[in-house]
Protein backbone atom coordinates (compact mmCIF):
# COMPACT_ATOMS: atom_id res chain seq x y z
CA UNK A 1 253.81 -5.15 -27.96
CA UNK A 2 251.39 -5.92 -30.49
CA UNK A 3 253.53 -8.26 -32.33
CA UNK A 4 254.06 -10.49 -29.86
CA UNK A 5 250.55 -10.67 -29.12
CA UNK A 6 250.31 -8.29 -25.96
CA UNK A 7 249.43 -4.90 -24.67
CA UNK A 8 250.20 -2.67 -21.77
CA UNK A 9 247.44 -1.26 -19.57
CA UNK A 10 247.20 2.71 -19.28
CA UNK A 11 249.67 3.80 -16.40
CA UNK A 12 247.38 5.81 -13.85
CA UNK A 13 244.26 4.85 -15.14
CA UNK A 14 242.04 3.92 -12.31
CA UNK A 15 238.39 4.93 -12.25
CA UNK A 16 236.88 5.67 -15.67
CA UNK A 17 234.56 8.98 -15.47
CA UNK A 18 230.52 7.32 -16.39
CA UNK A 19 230.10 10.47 -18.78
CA UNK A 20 233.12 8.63 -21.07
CA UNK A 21 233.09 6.72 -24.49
CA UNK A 22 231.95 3.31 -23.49
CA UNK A 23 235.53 2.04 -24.89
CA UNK A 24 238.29 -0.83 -24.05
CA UNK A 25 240.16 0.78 -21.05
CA UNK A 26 242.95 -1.29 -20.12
CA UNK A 27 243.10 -1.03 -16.31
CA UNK A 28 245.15 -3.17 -13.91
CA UNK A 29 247.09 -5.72 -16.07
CA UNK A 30 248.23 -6.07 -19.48
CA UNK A 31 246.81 -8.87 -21.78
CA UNK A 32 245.93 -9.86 -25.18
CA UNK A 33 244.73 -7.78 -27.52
CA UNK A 34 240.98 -8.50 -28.36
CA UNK A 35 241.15 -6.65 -32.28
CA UNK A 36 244.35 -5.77 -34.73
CA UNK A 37 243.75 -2.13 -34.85
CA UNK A 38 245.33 0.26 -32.54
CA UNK A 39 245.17 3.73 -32.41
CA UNK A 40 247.77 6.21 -30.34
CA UNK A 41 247.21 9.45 -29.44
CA UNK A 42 249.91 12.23 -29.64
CA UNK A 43 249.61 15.78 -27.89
CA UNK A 44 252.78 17.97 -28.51
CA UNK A 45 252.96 21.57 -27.43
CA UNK A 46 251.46 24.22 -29.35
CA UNK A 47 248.69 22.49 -30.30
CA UNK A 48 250.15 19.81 -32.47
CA UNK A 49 248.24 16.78 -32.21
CA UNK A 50 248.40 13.38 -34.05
CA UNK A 51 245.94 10.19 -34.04
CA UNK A 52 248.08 7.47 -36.07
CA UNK A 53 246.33 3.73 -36.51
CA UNK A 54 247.87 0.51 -36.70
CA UNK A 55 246.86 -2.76 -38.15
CA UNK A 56 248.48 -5.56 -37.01
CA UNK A 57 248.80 -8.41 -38.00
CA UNK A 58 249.59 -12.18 -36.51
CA UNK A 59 252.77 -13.92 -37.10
């Protein structure tokens, strides 16, 4: 997605709670990506967990 210049909004995400980071939710729609680092979150089971970060950048 990031490569060609778009992103997909979080599936289920509706209302953010008020006591959460003030961050850039993507609710609704896709669209294009405002920075060129992205960071996805992995939760495994037994407690495995990995944040990786991308840089991206235009072609």
């Amino acid at each position: 997605m990031t490569r060609r210049g778009w992103v997909a909004p979080t599936i289920n995400l509706v209302n953010v709670d008020p006591l959460c980071a003030d961050l850039d939710y993507l609710i609704g729609a896709g669209r294009t990506p405002a920075g060129s680092i992205f960071m996805n979150n992995n939760f495994a089971f037994g407690g495995i967990n990995t944040s990786l970060l991308f840089e991206c950048q235009p072609q």
